[in-house]
Protein backbone atom coordinates (compact mmCIF):
# COMPACT_ATOMS: atom_id res chain seq x y z
CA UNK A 1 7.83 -33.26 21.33
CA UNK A 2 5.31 -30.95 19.07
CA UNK A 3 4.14 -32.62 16.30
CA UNK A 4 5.66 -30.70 13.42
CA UNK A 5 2.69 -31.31 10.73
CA UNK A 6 0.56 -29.47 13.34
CA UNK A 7 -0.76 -25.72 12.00
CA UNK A 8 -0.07 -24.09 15.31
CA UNK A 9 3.50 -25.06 15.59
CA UNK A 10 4.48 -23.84 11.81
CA UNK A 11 7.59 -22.10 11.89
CA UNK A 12 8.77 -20.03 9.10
CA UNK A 13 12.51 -19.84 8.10
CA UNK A 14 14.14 -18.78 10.61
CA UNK A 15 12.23 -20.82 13.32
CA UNK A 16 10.05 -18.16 14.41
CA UNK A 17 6.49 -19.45 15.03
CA UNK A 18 4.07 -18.17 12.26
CA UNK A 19 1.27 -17.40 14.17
CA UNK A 20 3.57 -15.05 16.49
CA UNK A 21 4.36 -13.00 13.32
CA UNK A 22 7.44 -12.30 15.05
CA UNK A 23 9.24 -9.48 12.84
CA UNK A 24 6.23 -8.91 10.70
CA UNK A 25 5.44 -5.70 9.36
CA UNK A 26 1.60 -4.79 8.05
CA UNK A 27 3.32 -3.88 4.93
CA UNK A 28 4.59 -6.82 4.37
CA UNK A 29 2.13 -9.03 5.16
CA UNK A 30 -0.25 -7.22 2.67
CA UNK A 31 3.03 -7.03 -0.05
CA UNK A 32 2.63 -10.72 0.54
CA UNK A 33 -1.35 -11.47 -0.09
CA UNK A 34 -1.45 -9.60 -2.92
CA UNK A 35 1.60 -11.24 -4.40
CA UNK A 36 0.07 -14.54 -3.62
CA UNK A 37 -3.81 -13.65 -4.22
CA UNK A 38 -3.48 -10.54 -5.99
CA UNK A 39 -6.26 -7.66 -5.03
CA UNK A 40 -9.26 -9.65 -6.91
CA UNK A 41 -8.23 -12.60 -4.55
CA UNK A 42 -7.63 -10.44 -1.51
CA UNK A 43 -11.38 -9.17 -2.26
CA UNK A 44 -13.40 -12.19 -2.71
CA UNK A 45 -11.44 -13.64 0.80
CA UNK A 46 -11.90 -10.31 2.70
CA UNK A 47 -14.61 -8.26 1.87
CA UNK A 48 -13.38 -4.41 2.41
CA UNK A 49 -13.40 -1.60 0.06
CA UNK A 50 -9.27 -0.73 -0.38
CA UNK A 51 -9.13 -4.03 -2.05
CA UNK A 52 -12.13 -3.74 -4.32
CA UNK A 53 -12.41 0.18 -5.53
CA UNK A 54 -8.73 1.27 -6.64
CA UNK A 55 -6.81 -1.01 -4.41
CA UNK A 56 -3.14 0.19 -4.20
CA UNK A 57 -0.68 -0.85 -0.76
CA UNK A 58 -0.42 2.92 0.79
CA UNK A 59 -3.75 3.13 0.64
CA UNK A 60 -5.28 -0.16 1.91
CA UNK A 61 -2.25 0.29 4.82
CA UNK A 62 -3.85 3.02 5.79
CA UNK A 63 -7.24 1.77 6.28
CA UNK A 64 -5.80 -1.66 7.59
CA UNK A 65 -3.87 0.27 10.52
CA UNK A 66 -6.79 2.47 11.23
CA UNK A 67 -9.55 -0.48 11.29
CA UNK A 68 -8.55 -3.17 13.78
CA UNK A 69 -11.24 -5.85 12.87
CA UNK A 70 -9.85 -5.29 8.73
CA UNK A 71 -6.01 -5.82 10.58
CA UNK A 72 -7.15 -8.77 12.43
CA UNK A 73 -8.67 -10.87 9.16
CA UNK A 74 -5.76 -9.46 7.04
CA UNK A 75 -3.49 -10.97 10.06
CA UNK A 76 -5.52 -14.37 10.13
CA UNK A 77 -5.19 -15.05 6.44
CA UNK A 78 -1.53 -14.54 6.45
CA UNK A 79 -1.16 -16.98 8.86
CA UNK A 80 -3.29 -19.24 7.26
CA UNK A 81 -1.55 -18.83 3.76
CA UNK A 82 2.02 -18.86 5.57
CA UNK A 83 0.74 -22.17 7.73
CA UNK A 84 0.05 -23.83 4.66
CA UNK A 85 2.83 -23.09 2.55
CA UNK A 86 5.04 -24.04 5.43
CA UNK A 87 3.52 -27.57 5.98
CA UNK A 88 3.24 -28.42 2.62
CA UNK A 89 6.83 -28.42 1.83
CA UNK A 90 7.35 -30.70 5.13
């Protein structure tokens, strides 16, 4: 049986594993970093310009969908946000 405090076997509310980011749209991941960081946060933890210079969501979608290595650490820190969150209210 997995151990449920470990990070890779997080499972959000409706028991899809986290790091799958089963049903996950972009837009909402980034709807949901800047709700929990807001774009100063999002900037200091990422370094990329749509979060520093006028930050707004169509625009840093945009870049995020053309740029796969941006995608990938905006992807990773979800997952490490969501991971967290999850196994701290185990």
């Amino acid at each position: 049986m997995a151990n449920p405090t470990n990070p890779a076997d997080a499972r959000d509310e409706s028991g899809h594993l986290i790091r799958e980011l089963h049903g996950i749209t972009l837009a909402q991941i980034l709807e949901y970093l800047v709700g929990h960081y807001g774009w100063p946060g999002l900037d200091q933890r990422i370094r990329i310009n749509c979060f520093a210079v006028n930050p707004s969501i169509k625009s840093s979608l945009t870049f995020l969908r053309r740029t796969p290595w941006a995608r990938a650490k905006v992807e990773e820190l979800y997952i490490q946000t969501r991971t967290a969150e999850v196994l701290k209210k185990k």
